[in-house]
PDB file of N, CA and C in Angstrom:
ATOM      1  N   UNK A   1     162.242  43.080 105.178  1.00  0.00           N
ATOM      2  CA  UNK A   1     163.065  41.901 105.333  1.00  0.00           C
ATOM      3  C   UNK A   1     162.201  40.765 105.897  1.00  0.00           C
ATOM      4  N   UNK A   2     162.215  39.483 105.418  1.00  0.00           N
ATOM      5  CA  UNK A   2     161.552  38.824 105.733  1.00  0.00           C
ATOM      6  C   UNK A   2     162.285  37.567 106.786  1.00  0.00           C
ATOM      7  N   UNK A   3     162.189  36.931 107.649  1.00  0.00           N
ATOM      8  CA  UNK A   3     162.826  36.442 108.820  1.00  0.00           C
ATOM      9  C   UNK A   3     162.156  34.925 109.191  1.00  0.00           C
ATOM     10  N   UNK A   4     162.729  33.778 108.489  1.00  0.00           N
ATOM     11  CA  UNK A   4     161.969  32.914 108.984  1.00  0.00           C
ATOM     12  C   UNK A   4     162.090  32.178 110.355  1.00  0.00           C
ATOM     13  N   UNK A   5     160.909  32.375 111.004  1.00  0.00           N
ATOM     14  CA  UNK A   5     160.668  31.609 112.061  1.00  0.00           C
ATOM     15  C   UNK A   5     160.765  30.177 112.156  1.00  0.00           C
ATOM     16  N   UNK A   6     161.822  29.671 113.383  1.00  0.00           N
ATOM     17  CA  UNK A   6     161.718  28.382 113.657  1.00  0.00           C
ATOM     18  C   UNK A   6     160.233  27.535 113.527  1.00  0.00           C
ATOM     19  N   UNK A   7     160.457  26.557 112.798  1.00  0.00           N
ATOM     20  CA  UNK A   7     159.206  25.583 112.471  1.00  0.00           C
ATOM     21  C   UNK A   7     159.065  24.649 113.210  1.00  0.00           C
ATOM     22  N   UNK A   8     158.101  24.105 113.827  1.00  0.00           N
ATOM     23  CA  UNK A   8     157.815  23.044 114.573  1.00  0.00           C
ATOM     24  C   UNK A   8     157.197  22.201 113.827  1.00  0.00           C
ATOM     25  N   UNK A   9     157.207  22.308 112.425  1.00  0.00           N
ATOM     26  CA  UNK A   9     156.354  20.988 111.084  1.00  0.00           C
ATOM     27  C   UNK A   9     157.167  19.899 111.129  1.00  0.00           C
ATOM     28  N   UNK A  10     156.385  18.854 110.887  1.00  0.00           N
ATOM     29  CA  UNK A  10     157.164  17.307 110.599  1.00  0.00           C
ATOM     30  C   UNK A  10     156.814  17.209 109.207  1.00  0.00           C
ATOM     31  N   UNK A  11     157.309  16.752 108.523  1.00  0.00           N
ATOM     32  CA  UNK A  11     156.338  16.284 107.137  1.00  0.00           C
ATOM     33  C   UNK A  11     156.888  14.916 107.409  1.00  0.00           C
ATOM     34  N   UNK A  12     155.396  14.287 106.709  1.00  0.00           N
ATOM     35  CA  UNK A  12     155.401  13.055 106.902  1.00  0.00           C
ATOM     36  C   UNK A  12     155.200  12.250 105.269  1.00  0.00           C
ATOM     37  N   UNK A  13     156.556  11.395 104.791  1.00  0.00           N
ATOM     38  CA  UNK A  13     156.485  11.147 103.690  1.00  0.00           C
ATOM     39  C   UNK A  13     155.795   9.388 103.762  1.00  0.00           C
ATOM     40  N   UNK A  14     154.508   9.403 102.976  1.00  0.00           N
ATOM     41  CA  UNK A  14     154.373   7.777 102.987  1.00  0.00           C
ATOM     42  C   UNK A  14     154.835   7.261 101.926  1.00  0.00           C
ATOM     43  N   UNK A  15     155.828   6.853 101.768  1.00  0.00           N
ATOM     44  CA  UNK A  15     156.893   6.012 100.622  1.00  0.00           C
ATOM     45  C   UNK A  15     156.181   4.793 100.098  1.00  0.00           C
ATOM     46  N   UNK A  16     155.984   4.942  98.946  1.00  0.00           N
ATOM     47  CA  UNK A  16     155.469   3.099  98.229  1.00  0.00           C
ATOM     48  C   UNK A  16     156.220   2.760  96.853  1.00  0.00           C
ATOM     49  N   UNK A  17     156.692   2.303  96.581  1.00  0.00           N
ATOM     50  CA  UNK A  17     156.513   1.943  94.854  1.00  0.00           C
ATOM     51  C   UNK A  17     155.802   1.900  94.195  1.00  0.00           C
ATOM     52  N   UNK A  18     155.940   2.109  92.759  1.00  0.00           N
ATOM     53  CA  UNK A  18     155.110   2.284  91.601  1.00  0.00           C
ATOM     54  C   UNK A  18     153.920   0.860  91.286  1.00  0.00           C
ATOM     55  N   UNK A  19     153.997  -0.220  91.750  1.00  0.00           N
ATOM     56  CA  UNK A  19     153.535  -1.378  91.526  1.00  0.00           C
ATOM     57  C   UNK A  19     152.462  -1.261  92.802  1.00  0.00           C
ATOM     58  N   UNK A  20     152.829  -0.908  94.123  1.00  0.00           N
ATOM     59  CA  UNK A  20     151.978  -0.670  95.073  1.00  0.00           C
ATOM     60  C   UNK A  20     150.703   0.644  94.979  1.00  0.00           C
ATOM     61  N   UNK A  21     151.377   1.677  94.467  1.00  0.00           N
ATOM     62  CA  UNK A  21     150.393   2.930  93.906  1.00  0.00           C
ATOM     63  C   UNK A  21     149.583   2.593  92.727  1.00  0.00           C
ATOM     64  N   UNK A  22     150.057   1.932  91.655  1.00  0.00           N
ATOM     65  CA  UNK A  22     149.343   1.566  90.600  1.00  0.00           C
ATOM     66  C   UNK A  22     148.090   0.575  91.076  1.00  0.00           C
ATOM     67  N   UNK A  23     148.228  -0.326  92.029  1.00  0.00           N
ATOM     68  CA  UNK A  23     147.434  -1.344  92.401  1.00  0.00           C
ATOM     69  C   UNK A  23     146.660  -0.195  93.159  1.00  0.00           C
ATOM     70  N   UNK A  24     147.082   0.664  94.379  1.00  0.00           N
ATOM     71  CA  UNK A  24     145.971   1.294  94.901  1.00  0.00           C
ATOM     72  C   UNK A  24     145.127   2.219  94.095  1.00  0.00           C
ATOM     73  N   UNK A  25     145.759   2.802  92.629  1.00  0.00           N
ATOM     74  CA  UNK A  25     144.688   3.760  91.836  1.00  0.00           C
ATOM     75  C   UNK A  25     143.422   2.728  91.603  1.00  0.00           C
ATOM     76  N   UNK A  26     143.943   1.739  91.127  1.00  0.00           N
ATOM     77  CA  UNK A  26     143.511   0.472  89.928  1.00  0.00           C
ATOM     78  C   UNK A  26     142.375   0.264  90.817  1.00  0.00           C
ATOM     79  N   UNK A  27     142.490   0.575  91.871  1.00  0.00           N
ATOM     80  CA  UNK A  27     140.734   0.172  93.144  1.00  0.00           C
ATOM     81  C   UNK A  27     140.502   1.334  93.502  1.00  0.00           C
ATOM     82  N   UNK A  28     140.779   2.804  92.926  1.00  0.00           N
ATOM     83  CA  UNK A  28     140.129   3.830  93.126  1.00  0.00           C
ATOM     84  C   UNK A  28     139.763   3.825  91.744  1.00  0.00           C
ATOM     85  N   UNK A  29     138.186   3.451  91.551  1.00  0.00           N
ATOM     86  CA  UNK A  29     137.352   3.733  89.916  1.00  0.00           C
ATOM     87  C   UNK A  29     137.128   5.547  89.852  1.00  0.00           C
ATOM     88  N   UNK A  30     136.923   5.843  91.157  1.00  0.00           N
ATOM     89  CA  UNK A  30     136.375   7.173  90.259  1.00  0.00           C
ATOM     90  C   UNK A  30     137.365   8.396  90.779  1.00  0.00           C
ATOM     91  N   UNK A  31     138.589   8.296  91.156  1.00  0.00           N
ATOM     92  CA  UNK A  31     139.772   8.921  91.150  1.00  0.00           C
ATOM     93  C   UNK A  31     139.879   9.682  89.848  1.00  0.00           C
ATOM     94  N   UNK A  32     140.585  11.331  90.247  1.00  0.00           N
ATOM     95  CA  UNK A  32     140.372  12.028  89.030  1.00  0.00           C
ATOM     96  C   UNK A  32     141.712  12.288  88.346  1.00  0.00           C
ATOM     97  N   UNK A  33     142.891  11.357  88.439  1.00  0.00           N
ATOM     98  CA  UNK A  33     143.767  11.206  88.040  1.00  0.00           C
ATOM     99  C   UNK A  33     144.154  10.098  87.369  1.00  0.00           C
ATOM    100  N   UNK A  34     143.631   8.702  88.356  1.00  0.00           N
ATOM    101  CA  UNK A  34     143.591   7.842  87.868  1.00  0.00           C
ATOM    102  C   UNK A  34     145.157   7.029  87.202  1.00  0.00           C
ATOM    103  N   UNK A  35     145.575   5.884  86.721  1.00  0.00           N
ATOM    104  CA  UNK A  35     146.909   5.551  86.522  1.00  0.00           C
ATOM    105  C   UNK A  35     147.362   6.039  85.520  1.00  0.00           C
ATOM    106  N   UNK A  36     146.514   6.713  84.446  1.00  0.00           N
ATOM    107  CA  UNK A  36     147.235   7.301  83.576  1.00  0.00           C
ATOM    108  C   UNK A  36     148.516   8.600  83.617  1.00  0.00           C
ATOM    109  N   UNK A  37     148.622   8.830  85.116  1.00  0.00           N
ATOM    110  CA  UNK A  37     149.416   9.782  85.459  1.00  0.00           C
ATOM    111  C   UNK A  37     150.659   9.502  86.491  1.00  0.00           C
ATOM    112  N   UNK A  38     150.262   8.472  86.385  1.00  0.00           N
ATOM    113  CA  UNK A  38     151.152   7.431  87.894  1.00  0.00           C
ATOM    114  C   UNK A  38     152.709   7.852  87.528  1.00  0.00           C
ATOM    115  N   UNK A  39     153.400   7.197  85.986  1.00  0.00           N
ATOM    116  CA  UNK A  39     154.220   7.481  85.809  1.00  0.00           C
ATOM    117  C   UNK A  39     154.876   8.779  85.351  1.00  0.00           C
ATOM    118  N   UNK A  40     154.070   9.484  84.993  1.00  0.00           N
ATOM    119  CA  UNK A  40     154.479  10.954  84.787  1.00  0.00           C
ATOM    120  C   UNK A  40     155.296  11.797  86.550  1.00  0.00           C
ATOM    121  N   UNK A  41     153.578  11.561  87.644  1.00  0.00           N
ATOM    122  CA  UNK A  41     154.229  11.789  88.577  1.00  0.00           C
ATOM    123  C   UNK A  41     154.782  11.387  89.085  1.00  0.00           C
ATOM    124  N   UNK A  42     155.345  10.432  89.274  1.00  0.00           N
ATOM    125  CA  UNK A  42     156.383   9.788  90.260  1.00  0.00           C
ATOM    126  C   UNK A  42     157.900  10.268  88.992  1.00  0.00           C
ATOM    127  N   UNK A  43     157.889  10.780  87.697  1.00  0.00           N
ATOM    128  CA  UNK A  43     159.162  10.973  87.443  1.00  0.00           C
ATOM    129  C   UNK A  43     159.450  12.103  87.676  1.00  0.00           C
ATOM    130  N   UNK A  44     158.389  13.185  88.007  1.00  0.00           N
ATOM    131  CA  UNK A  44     158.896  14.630  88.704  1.00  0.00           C
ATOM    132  C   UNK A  44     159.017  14.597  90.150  1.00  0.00           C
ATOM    133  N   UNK A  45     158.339  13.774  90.673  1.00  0.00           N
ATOM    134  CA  UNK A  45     158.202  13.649  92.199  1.00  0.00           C
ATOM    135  C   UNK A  45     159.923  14.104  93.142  1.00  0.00           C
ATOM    136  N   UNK A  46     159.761  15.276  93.564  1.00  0.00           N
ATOM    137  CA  UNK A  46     160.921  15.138  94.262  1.00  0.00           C
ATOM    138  C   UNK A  46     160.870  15.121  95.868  1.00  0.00           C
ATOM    139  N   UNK A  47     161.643  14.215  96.260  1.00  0.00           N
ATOM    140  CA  UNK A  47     161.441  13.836  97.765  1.00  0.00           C
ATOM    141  C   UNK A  47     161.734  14.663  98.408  1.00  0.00           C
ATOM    142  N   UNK A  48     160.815  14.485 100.255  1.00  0.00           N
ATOM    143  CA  UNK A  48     161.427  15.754 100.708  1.00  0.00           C
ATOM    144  C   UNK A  48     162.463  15.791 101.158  1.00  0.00           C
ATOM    145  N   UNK A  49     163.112  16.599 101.773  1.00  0.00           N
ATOM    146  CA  UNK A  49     164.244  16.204 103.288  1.00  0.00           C
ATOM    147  C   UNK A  49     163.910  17.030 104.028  1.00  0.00           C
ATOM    148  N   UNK A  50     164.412  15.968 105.125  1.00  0.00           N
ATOM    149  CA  UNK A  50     164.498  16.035 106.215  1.00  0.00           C
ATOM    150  C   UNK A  50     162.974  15.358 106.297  1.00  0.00           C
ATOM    151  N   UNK A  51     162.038  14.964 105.850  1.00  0.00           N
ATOM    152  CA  UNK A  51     161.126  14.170 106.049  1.00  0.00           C
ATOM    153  C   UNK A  51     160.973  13.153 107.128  1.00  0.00           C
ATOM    154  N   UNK A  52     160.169  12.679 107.934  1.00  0.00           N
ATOM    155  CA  UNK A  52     159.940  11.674 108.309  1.00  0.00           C
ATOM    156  C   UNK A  52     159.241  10.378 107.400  1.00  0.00           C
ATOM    157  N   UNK A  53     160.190   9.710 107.060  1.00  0.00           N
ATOM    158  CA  UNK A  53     160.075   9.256 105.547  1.00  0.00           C
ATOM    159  C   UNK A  53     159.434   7.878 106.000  1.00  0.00           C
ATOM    160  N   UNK A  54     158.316   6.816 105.516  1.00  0.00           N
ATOM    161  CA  UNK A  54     157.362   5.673 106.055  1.00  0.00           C
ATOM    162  C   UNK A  54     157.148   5.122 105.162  1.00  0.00           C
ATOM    163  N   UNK A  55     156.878   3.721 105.706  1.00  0.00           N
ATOM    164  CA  UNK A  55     156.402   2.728 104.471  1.00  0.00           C
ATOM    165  C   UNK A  55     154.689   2.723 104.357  1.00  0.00           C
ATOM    166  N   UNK A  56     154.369   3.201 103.145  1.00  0.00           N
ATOM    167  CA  UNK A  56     153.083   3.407 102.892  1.00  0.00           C
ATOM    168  C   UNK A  56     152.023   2.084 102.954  1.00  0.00           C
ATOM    169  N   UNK A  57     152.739   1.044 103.218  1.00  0.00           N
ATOM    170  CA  UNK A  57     152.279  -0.549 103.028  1.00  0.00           C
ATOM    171  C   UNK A  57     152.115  -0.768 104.241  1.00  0.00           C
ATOM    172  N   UNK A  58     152.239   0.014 105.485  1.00  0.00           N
ATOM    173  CA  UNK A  58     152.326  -0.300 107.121  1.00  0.00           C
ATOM    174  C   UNK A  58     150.532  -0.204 107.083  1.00  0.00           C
ATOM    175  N   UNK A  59     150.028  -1.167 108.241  1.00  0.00           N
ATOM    176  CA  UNK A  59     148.982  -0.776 108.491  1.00  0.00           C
ATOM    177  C   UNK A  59     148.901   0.680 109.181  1.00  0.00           C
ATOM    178  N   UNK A  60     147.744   1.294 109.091  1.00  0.00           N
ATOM    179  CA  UNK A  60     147.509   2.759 109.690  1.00  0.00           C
ATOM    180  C   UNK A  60     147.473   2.884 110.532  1.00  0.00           C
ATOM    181  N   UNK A  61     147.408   1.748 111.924  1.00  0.00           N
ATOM    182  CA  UNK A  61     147.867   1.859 112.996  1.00  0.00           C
ATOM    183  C   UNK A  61     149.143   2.194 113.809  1.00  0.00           C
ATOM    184  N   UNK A  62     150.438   1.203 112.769  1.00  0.00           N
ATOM    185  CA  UNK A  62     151.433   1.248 112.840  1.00  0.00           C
ATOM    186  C   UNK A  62     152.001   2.707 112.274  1.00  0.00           C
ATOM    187  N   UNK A  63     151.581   3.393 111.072  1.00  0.00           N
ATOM    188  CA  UNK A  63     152.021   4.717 110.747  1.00  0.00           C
ATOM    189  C   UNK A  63     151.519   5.474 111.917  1.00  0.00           C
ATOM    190  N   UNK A  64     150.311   5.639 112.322  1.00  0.00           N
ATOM    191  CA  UNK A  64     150.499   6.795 113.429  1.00  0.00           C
ATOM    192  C   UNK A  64     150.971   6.112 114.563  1.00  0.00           C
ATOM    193  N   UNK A  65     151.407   5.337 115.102  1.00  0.00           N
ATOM    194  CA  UNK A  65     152.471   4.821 116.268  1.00  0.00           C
ATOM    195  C   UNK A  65     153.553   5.324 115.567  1.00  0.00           C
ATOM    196  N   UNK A  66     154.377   5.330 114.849  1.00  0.00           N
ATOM    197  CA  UNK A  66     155.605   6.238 113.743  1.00  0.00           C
ATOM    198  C   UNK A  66     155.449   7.393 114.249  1.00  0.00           C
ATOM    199  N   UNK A  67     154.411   8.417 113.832  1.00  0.00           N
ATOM    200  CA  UNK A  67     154.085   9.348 114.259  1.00  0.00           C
ATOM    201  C   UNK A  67     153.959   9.831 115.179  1.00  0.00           C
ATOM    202  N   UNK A  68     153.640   9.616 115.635  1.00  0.00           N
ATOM    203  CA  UNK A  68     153.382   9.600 117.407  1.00  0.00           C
ATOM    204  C   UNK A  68     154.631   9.489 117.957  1.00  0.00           C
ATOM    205  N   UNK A  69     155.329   8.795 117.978  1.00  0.00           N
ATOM    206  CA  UNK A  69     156.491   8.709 118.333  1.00  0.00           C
ATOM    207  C   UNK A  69     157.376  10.065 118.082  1.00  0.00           C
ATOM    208  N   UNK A  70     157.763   9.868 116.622  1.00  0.00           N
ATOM    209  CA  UNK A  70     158.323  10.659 115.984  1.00  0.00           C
ATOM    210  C   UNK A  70     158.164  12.580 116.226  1.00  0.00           C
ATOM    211  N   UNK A  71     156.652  12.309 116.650  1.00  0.00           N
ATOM    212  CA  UNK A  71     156.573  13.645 117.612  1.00  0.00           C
ATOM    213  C   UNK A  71     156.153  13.960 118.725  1.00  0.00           C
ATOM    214  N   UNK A  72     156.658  13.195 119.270  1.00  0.00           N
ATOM    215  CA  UNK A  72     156.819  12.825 121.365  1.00  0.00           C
ATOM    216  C   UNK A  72     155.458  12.695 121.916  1.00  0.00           C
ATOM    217  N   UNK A  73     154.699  12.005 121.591  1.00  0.00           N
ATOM    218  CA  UNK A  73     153.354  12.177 121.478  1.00  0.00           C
ATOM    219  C   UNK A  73     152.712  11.216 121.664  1.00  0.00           C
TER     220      UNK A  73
END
């Protein structure tokens, strides 16, 4: 029998739109996915829950202050 143990994980979702991800592939040249897949994945993409869900457009300072927060920290 298998018994799952209480989790102490956060997942941390960085949320953007398709116009914001496309612009960030479009300046990754040697990315091995590249935009030709942008829209494929984002139409299987399923969100998480219970996520700690973020705007991917925050500076990276401001996401881990989110974070940090978000886990008493």
């Amino acid at each position: 029998m298998l018994v799952a143990a209480q989790s102490s994980m956060i997942v941390v979702f960085l949320n953007a739109d398709a116009d914001v991800l496309r612009a960030r592939l479009q300046q990754r040249t040697d990315h091995f996915a590249g935009v030709a897949l942008l829209d494929s994945q984002l139409a299987t993409l399923e969100l998480p829950c219970n996520a700690l869900t973020l705007d991917a457009t925050l500076p990276v300072d401001a996401l881990v202050a989110h974070i940090r927060r978000a886990l008493g920290i």
